[in-house]
C-alpha atoms as a PDB file:
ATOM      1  CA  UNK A   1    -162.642 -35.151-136.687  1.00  0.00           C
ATOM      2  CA  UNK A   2    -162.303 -34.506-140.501  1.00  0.00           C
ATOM      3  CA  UNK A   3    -159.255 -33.091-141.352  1.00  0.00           C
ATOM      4  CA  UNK A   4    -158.708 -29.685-143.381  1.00  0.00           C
ATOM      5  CA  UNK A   5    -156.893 -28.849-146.638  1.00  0.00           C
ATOM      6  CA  UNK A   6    -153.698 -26.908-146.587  1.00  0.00           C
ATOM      7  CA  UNK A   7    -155.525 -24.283-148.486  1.00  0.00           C
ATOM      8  CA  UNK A   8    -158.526 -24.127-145.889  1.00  0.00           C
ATOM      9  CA  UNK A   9    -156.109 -22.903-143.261  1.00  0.00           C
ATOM     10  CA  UNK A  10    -154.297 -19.276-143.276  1.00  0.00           C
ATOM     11  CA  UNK A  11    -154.025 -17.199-146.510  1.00  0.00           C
ATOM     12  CA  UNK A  12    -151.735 -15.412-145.285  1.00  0.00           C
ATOM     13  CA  UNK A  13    -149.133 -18.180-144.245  1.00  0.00           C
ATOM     14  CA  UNK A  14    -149.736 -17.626-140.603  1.00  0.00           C
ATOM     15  CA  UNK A  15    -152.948 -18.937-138.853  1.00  0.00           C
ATOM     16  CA  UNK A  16    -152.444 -15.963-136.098  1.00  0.00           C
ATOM     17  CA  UNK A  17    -150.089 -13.136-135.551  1.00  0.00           C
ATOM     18  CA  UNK A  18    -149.343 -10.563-133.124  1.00  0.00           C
ATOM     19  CA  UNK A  19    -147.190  -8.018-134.480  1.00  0.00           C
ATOM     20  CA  UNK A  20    -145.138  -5.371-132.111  1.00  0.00           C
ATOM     21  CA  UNK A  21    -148.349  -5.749-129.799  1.00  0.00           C
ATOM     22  CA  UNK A  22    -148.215  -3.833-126.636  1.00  0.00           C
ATOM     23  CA  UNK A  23    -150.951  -3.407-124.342  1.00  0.00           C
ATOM     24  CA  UNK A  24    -151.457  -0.901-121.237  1.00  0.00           C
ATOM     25  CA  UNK A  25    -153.667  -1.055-118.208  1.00  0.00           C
ATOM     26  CA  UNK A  26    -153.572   2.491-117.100  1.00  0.00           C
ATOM     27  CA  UNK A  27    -149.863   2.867-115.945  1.00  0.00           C
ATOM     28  CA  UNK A  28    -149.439  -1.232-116.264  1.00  0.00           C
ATOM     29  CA  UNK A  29    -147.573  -2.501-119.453  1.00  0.00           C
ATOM     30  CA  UNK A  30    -148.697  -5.740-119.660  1.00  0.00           C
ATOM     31  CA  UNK A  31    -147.442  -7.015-122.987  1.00  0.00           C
ATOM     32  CA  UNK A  32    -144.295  -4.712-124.405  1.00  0.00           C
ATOM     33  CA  UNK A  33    -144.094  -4.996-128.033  1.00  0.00           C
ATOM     34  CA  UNK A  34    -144.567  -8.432-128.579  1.00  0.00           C
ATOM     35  CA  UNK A  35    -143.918 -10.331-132.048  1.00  0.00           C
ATOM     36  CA  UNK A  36    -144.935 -13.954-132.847  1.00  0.00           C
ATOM     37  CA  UNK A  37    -147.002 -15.987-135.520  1.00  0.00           C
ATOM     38  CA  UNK A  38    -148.825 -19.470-135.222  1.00  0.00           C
ATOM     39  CA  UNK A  39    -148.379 -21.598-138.165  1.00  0.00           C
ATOM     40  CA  UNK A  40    -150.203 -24.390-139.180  1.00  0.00           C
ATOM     41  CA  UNK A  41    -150.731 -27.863-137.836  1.00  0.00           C
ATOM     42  CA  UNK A  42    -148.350 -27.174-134.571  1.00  0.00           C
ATOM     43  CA  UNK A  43    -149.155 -26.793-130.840  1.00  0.00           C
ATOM     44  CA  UNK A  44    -147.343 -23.363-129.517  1.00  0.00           C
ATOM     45  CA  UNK A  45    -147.456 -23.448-125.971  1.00  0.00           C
ATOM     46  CA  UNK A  46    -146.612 -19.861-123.848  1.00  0.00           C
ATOM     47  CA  UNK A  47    -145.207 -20.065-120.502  1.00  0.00           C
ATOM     48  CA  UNK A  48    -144.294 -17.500-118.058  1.00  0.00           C
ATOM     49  CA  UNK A  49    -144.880 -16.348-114.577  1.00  0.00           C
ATOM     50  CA  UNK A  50    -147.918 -14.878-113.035  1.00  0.00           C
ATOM     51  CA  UNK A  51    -148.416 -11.256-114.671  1.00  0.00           C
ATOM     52  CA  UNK A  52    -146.234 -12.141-117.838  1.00  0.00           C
ATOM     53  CA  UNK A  53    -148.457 -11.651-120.144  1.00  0.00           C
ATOM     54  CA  UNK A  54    -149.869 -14.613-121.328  1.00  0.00           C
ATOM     55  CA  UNK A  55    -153.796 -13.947-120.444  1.00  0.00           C
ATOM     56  CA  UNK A  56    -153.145 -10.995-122.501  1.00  0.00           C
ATOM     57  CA  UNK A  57    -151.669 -12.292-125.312  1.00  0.00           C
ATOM     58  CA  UNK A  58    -154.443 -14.873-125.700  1.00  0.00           C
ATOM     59  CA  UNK A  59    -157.229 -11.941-125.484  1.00  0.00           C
ATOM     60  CA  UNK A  60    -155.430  -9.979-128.185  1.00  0.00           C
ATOM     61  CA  UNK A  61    -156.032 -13.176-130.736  1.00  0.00           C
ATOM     62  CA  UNK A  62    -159.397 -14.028-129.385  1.00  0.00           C
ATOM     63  CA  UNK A  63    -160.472  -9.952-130.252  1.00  0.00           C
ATOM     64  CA  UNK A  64    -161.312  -9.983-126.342  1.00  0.00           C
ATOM     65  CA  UNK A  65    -159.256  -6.904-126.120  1.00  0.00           C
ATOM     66  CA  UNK A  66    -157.478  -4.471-128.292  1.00  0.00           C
ATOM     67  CA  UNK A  67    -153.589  -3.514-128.514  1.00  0.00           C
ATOM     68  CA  UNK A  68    -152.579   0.128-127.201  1.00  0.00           C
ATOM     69  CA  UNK A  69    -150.437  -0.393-129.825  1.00  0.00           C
ATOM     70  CA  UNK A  70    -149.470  -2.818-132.880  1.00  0.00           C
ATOM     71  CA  UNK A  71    -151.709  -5.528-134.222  1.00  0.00           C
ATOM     72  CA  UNK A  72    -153.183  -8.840-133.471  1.00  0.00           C
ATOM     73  CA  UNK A  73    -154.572 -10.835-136.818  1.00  0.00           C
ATOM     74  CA  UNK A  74    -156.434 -14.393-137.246  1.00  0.00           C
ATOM     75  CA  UNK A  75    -156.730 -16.239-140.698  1.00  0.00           C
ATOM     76  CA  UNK A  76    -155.623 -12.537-141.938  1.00  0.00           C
ATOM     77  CA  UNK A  77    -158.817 -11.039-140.724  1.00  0.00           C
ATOM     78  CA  UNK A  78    -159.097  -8.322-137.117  1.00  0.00           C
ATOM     79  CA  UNK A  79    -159.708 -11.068-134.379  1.00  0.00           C
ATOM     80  CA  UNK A  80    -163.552 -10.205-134.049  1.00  0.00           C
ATOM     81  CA  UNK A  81    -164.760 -10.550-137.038  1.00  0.00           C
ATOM     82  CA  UNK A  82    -166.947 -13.191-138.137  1.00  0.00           C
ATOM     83  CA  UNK A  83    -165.006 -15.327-140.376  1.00  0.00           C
ATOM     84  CA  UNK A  84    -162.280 -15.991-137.664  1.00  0.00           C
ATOM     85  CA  UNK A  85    -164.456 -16.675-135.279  1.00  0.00           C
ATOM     86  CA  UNK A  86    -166.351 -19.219-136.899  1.00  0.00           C
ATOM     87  CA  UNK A  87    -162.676 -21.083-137.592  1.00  0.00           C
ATOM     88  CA  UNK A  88    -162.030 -20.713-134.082  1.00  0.00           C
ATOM     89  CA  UNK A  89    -162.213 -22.951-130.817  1.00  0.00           C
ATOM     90  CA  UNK A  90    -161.784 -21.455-127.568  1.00  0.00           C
ATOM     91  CA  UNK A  91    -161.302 -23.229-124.027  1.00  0.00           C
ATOM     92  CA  UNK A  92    -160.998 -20.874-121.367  1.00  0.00           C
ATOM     93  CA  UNK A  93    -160.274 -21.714-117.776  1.00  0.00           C
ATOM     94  CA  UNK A  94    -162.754 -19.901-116.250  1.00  0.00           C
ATOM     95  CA  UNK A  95    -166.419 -20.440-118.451  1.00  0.00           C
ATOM     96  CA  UNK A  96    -169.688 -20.480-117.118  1.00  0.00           C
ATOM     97  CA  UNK A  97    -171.977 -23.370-118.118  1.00  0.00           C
ATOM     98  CA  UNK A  98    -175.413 -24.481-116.611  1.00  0.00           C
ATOM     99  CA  UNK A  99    -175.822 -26.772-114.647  1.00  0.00           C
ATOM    100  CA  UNK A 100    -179.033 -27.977-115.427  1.00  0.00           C
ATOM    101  CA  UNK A 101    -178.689 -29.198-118.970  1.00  0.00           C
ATOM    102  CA  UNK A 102    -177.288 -32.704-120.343  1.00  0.00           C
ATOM    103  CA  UNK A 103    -173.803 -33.001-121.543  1.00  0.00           C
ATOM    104  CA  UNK A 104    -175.330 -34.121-124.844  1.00  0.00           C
ATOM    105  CA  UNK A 105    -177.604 -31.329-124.845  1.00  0.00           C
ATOM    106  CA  UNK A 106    -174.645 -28.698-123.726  1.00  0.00           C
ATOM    107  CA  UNK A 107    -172.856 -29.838-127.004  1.00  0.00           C
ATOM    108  CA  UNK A 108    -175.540 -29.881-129.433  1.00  0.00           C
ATOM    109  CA  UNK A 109    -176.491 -26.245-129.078  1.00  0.00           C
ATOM    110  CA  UNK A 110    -172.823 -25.422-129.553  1.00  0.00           C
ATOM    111  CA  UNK A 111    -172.797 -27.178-132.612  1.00  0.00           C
ATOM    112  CA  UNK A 112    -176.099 -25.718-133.870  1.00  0.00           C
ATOM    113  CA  UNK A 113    -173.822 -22.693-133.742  1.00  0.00           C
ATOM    114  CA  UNK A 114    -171.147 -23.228-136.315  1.00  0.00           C
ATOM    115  CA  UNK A 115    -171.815 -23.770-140.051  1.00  0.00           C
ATOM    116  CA  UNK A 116    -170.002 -26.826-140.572  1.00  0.00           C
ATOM    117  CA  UNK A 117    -169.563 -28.582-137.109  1.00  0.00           C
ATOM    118  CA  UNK A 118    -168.241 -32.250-136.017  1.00  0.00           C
ATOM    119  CA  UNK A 119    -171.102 -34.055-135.265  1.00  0.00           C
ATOM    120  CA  UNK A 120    -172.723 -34.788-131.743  1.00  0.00           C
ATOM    121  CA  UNK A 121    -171.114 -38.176-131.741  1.00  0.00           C
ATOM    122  CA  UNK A 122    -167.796 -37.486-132.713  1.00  0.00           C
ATOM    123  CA  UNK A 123    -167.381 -34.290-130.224  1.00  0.00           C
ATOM    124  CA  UNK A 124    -168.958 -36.693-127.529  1.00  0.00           C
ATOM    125  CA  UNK A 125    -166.243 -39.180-128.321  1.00  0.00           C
ATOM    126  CA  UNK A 126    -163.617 -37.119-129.051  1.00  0.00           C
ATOM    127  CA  UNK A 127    -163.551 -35.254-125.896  1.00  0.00           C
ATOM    128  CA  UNK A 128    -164.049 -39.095-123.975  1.00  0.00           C
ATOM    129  CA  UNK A 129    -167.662 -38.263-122.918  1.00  0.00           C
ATOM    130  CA  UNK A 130    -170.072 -40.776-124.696  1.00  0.00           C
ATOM    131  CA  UNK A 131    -170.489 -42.670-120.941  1.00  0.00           C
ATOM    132  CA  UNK A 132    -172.162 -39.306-119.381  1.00  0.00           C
ATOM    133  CA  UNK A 133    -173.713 -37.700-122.601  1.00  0.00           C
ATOM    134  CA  UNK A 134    -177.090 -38.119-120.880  1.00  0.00           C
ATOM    135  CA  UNK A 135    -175.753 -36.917-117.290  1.00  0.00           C
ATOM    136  CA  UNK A 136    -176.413 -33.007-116.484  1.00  0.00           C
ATOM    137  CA  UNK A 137    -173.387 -31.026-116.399  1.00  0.00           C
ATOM    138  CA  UNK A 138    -174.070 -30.028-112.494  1.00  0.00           C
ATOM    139  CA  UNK A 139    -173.500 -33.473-111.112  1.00  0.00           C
ATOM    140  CA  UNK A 140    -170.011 -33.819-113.289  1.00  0.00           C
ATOM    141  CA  UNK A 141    -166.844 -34.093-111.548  1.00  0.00           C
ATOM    142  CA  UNK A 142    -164.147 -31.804-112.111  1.00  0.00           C
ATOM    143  CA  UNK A 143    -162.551 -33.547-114.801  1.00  0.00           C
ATOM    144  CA  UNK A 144    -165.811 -34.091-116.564  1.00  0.00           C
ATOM    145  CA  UNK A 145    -166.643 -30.275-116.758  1.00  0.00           C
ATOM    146  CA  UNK A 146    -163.258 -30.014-117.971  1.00  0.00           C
ATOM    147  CA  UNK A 147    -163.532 -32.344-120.986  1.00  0.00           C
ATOM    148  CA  UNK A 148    -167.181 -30.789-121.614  1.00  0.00           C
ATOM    149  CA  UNK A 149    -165.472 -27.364-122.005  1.00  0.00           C
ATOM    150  CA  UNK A 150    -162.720 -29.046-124.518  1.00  0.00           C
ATOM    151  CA  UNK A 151    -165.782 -30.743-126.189  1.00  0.00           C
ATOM    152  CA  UNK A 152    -167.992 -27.164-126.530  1.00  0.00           C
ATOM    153  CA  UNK A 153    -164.566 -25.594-128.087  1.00  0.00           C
ATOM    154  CA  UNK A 154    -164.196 -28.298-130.357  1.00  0.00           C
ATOM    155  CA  UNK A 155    -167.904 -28.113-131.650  1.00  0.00           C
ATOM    156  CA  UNK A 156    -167.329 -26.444-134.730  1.00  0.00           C
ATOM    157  CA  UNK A 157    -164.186 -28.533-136.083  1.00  0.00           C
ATOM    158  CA  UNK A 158    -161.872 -24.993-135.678  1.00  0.00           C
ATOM    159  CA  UNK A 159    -158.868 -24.785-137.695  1.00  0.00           C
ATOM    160  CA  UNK A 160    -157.570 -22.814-134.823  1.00  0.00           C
ATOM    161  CA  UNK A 161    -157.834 -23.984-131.111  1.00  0.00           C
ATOM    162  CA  UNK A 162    -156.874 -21.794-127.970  1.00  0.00           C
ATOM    163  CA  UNK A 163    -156.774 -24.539-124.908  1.00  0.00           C
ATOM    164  CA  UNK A 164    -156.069 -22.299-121.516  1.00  0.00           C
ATOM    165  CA  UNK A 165    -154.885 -24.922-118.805  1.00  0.00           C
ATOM    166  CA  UNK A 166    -156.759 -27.364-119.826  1.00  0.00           C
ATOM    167  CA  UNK A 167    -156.049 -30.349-117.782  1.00  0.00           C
ATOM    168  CA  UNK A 168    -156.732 -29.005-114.290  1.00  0.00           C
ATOM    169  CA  UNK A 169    -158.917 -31.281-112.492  1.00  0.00           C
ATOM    170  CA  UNK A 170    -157.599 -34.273-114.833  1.00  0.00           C
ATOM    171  CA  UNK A 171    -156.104 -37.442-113.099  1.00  0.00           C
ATOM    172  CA  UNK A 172    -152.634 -38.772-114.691  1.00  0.00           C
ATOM    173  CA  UNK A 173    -154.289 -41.110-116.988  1.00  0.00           C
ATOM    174  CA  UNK A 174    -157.361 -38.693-117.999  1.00  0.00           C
ATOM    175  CA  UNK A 175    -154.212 -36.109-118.620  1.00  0.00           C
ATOM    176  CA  UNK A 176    -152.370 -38.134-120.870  1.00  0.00           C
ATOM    177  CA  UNK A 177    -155.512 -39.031-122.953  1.00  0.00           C
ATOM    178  CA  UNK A 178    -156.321 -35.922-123.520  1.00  0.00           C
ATOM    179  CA  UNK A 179    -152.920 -35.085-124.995  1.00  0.00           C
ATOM    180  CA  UNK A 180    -152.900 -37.791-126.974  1.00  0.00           C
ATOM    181  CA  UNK A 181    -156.169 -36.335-128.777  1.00  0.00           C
ATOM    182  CA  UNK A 182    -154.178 -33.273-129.026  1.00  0.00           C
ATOM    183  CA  UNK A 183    -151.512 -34.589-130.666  1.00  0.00           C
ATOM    184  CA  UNK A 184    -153.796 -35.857-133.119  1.00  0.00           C
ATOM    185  CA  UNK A 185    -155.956 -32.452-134.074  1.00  0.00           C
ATOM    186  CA  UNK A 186    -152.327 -31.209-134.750  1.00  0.00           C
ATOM    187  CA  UNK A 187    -151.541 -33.695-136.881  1.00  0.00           C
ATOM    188  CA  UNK A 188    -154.534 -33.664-138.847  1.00  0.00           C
ATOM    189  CA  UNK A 189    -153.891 -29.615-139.623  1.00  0.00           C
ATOM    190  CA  UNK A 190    -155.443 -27.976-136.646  1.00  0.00           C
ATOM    191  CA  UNK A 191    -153.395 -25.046-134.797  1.00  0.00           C
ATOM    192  CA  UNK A 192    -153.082 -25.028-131.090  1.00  0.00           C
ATOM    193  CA  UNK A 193    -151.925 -22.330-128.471  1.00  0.00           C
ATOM    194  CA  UNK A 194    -151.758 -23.714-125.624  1.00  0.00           C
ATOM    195  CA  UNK A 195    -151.548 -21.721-121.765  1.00  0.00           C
ATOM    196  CA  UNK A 196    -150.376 -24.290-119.016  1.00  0.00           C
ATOM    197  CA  UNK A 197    -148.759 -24.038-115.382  1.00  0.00           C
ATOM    198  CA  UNK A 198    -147.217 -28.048-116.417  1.00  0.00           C
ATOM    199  CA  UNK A 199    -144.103 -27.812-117.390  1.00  0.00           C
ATOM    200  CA  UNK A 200    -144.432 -30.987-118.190  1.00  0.00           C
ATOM    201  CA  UNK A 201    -147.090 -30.684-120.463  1.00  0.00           C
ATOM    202  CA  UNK A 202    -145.976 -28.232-122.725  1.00  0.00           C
ATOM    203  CA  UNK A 203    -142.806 -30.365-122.859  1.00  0.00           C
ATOM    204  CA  UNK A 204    -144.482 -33.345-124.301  1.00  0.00           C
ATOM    205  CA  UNK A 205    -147.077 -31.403-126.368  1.00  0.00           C
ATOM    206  CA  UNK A 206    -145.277 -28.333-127.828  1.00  0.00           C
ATOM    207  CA  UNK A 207    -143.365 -27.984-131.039  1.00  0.00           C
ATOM    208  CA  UNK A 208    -142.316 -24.394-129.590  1.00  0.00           C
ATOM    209  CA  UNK A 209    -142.624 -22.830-126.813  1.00  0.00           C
ATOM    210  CA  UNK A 210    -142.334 -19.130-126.003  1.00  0.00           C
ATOM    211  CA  UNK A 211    -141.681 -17.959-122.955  1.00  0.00           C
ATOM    212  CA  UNK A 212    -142.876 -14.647-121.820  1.00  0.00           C
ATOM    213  CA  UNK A 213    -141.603 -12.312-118.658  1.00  0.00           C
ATOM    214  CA  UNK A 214    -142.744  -9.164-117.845  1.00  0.00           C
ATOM    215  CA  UNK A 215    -144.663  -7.961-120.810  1.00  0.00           C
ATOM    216  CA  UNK A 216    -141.565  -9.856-123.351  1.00  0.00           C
ATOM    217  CA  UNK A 217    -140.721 -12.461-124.974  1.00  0.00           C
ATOM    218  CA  UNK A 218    -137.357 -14.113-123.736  1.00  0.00           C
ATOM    219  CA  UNK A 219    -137.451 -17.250-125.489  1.00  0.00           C
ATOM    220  CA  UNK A 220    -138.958 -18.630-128.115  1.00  0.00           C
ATOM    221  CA  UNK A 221    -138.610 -22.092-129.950  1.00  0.00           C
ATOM    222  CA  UNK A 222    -138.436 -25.682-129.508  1.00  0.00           C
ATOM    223  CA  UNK A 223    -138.311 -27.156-126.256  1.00  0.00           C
ATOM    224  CA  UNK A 224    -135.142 -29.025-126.893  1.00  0.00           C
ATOM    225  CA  UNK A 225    -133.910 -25.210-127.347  1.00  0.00           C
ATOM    226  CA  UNK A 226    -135.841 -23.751-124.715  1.00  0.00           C
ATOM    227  CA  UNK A 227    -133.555 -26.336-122.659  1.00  0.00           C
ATOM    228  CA  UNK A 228    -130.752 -25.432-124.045  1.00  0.00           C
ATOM    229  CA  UNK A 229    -130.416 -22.061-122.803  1.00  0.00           C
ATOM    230  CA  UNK A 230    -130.908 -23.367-119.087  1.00  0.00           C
ATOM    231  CA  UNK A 231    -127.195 -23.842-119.835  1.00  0.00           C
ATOM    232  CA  UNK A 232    -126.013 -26.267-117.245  1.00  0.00           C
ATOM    233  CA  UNK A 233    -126.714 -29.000-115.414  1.00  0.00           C
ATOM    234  CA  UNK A 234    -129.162 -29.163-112.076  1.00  0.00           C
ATOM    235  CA  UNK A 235    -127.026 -30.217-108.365  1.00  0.00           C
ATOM    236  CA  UNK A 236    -129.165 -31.448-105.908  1.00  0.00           C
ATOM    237  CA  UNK A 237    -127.851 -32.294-102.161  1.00  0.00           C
ATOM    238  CA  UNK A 238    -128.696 -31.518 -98.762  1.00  0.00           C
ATOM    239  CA  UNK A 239    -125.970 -28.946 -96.867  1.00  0.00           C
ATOM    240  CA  UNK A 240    -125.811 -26.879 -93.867  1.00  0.00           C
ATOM    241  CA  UNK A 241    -124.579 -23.675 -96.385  1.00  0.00           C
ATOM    242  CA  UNK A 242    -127.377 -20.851 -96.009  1.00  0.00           C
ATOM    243  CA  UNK A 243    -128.987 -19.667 -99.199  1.00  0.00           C
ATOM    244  CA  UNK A 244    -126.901 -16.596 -99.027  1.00  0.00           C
ATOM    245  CA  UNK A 245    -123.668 -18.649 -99.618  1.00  0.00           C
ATOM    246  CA  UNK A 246    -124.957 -20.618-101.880  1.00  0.00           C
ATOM    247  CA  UNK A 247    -126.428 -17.680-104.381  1.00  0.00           C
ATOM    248  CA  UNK A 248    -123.014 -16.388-104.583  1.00  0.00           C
ATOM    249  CA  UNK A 249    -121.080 -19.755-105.613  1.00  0.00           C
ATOM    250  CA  UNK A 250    -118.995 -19.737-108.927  1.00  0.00           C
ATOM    251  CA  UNK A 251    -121.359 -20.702-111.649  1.00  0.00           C
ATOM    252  CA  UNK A 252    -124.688 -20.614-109.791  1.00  0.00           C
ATOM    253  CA  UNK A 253    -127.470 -19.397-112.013  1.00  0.00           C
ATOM    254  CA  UNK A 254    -130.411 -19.857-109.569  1.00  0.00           C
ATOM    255  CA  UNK A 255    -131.336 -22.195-106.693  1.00  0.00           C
ATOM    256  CA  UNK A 256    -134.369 -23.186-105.034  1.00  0.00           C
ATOM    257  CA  UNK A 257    -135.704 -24.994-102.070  1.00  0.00           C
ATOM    258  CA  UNK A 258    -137.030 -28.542-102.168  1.00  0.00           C
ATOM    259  CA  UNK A 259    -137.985 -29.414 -98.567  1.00  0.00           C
ATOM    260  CA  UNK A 260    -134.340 -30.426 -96.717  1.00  0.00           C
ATOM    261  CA  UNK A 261    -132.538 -30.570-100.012  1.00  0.00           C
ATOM    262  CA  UNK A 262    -131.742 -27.435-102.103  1.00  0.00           C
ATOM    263  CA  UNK A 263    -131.037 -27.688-106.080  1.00  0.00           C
ATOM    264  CA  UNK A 264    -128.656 -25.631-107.897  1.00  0.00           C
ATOM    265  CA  UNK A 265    -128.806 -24.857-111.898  1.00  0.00           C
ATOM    266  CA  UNK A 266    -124.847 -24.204-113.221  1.00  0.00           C
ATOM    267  CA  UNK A 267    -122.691 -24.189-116.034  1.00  0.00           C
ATOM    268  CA  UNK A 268    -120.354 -26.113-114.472  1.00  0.00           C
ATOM    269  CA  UNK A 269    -121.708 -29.022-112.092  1.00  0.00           C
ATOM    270  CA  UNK A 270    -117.956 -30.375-111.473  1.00  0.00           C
ATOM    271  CA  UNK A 271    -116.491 -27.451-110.265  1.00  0.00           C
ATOM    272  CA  UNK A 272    -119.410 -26.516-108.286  1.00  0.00           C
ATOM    273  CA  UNK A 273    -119.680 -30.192-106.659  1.00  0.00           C
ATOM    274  CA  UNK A 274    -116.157 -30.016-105.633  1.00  0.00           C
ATOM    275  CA  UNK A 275    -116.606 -26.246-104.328  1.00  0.00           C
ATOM    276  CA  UNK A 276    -119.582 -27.846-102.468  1.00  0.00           C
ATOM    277  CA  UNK A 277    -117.944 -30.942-100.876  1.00  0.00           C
ATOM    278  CA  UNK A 278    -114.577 -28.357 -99.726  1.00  0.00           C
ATOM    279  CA  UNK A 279    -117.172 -25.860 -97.756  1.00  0.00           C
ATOM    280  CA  UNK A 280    -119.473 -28.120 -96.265  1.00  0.00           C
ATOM    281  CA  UNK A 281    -117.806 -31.975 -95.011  1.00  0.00           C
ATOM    282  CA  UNK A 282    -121.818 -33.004 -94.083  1.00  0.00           C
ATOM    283  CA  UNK A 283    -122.858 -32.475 -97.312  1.00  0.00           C
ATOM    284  CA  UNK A 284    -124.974 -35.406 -98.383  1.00  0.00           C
ATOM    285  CA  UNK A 285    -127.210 -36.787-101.285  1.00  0.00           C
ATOM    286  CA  UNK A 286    -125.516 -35.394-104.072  1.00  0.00           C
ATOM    287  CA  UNK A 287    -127.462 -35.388-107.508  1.00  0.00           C
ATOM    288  CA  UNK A 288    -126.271 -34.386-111.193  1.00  0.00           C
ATOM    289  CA  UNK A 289    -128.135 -34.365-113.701  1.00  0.00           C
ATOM    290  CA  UNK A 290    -129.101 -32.598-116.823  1.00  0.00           C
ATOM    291  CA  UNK A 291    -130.901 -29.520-117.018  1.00  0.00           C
ATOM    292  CA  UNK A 292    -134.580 -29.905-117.990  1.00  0.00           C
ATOM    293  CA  UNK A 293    -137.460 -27.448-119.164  1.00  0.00           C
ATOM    294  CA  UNK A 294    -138.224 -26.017-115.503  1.00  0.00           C
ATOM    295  CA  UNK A 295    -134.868 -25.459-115.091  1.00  0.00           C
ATOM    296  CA  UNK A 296    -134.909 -23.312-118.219  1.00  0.00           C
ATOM    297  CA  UNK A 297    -137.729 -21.684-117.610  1.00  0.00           C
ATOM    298  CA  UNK A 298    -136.476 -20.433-114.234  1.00  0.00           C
ATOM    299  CA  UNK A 299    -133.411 -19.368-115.472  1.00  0.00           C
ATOM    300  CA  UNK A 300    -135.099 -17.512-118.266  1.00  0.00           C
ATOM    301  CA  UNK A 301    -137.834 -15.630-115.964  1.00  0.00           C
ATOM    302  CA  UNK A 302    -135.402 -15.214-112.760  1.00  0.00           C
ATOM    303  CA  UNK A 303    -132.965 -12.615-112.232  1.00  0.00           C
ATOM    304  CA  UNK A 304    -130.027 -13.731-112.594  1.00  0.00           C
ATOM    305  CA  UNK A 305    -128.549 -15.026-108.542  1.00  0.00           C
ATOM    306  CA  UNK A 306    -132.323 -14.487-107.611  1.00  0.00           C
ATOM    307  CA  UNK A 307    -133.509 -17.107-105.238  1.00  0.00           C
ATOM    308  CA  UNK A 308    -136.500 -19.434-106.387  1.00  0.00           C
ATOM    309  CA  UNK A 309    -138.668 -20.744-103.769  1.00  0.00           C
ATOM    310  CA  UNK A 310    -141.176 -23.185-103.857  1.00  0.00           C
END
C-alpha cells in the first residue's frame, strides 16, 4: 500500500474530530457532549459497554447521522461531503455483499470507485485473499467474508480507516495477521478507529484508547494509562463468602464470577488476602496479580461495589 505525505493527511492537524457532540434519540441521550480528535498515523480504539455510545460516535464521523448538538469534522470538511469520503475506508460489522460475484470481482468494482485506488493485486494481498480471488463471495467462510469486507474498505488506499469489530469470525492465527497489517497501515500514515468487544485487541493494537459509558467519555489515553486507573491489583480464589460479603470488603472495587472461583480488583491485594484468609479457613487457590486492561475497563464502566457477572 503506498504510503501518504504528511501534508496529504489533515489540514487542520486532526484527521477527525468530534467536538462537544451530543446526540438524542427522542428522550435517549446517547452520546453527552463528547470531545475527541484522531491524529495521524495512530490506531484509536473506543471501548465501552453495550449502549455507550460507540455506534454513535462512529456514525457522527462517517456523516451517517447528525449531532443534536456540537460538531463532527473529517480532513476539516462536514463528514458527507465528497472529499472526505473519497479519503475514507469504512468496515462495518454488519454490510451486505452478494453472494454471487467473485472476490476479485467484489474488489475491483470498489476500486473502480475511488480516484486513486491500491490496485486489485495489492488489496487482494493485503487483505490475505489472493488464494480465493476467483471463489464467489457466497461459498466464503466466515473469516473470508470478513477479510473481503477489510479488503472493499481498503480499496481506495484511505488516509482514514474506521474498522468496526473486525476480527469476528477470525481464528487466532488469521486474528493476529490481520493486526499485524494494521500495524503496518498505521505506520505508513494511515489513521485508524477502531470498535472491538477484545480487550485484548485493542490492547495490542491501540496507541489510545477511550473509553466511553453512558453517552461520556471516562477515559481516554494510552493503554498503559487506561491500566493505570484500574488502580490495584486482581485476587482470584475460590471461597464459600457470598457475593454480598465480598462487595463490601475493605478495598474492593468490583468483583465478578468466573465459574467456582470469583476475582476481586483492589487497591490493596495484601490487606484484602489476609482479610480473606481470617473470614473464610477453606479458602483456596489464591491468585495476585496485576491489574490488566479488562480490569480497567470494568472499573471504569461499573459502579463503583457493583457486581460484574459473566
Amino acid at each position: 500500500m503506498p504510503e501518504r505525505s504528511a501534508s496529504s493527511a489533515s489540514i487542520c492537524g486532526s484527521v477527525a474530530e468530534l467536538r462537544d457532540a451530543t446526540k438524542h434519540y427522542g428522550a435517549v441521550t446517547a452520546l453527552d457532549a463528547v470531545s475527541f480528535a484522531l491524529e495521524r498515523g495512530r490506531v484509536t480504539a473506543i471501548l465501552g459497554p453495550n449502549g455507550a455510545g460507540k455506534t454513535t460516535a462512529v456514525k457522527l464521523l462517517l456523516g451517517l447521522t447528525r449531532p443534536t448538538r456540537g460538531s463532527a469534522r473529517l480532513f476539516g470538511h462536514e463528514p458527507r461531503d465528497i472529499a472526505a469520503r473519497r479519503r475514507t475506508g469504512v468496515m462495518l460489522q454488519v454490510a451486505r455483499v452478494p453472494d454471487t460475484l467473485k472476490v476479485r470481482e467484489h474488489v475491483h468494482l470498489f476500486c473502480s470507485y475511488y480516484p486513486s485506488p491500491m490496485t486489485v493485486g495489492e488489496v487482494l494481498a493485503t487483505a490475505g485473499l489472493s488464494d480465493v480471488a476467483d471463489r464467489k463471495y457466497g461459498v466464503l467462510s466466515g473469516g473470508q467474508r470478513q477479510r473481503v469486507l477489510f479488503a472493499l474498505a481498503i480499496c481506495g488506499n484511505p488516509d482514514m480507516l474506521f474498522l468496526d469489530e473486525p476480527t469476528v469470525g477470525l481464528d487466532v492465527e488469521s486474528r493476529r495477521g490481520f493486526w499485524q497489517e494494521v500495524r503496518r497501515l498505521a505506520s505508513a500514515g494511515r489513521t485508524i478507529l477502531l470498535t472491538t468487544h477484545y480487550l485484548e485487541e485493542a490492547d495490542a493494537l491501540a496507541d489510545r484508547i477511550i473509553v466511553l459509558s453512558t453517552g461520556r467519555i471516562v477515559a481516554d489515553g494510552p493503554p498503559h494509562a487506561i491500566k493505570a486507573r484500574a488502580a490495584g491489583r486482581k485476587v482470584r480464589c475460590v471461597t464459600a463468602l457470598g457475593d454480598a460479603t465480598l462487595a463490601l470488603l475493605p478495598g474492593v472495587h468490583s468483583m465478578r464470577r468466573d465459574g467456582a472461583a470469583v476475582e476481586l480488583l483492589t487497591g490493596d491485594a495484601e490487606t484484602l488476602a489476609r482479610e480473606l484468609l481470617m473470614r473464610d479457613p477453606s479458602l483456596a487457590g489464591l491468585e495476585i496479580t496485576g491489574a490488566g486492561l479488562e480490569e480497567a475497563f470494568i472499573a471504569l464502566t461499573s459502579p463503583a461495589k457493583e457486581e460484574v457477572t459473566r
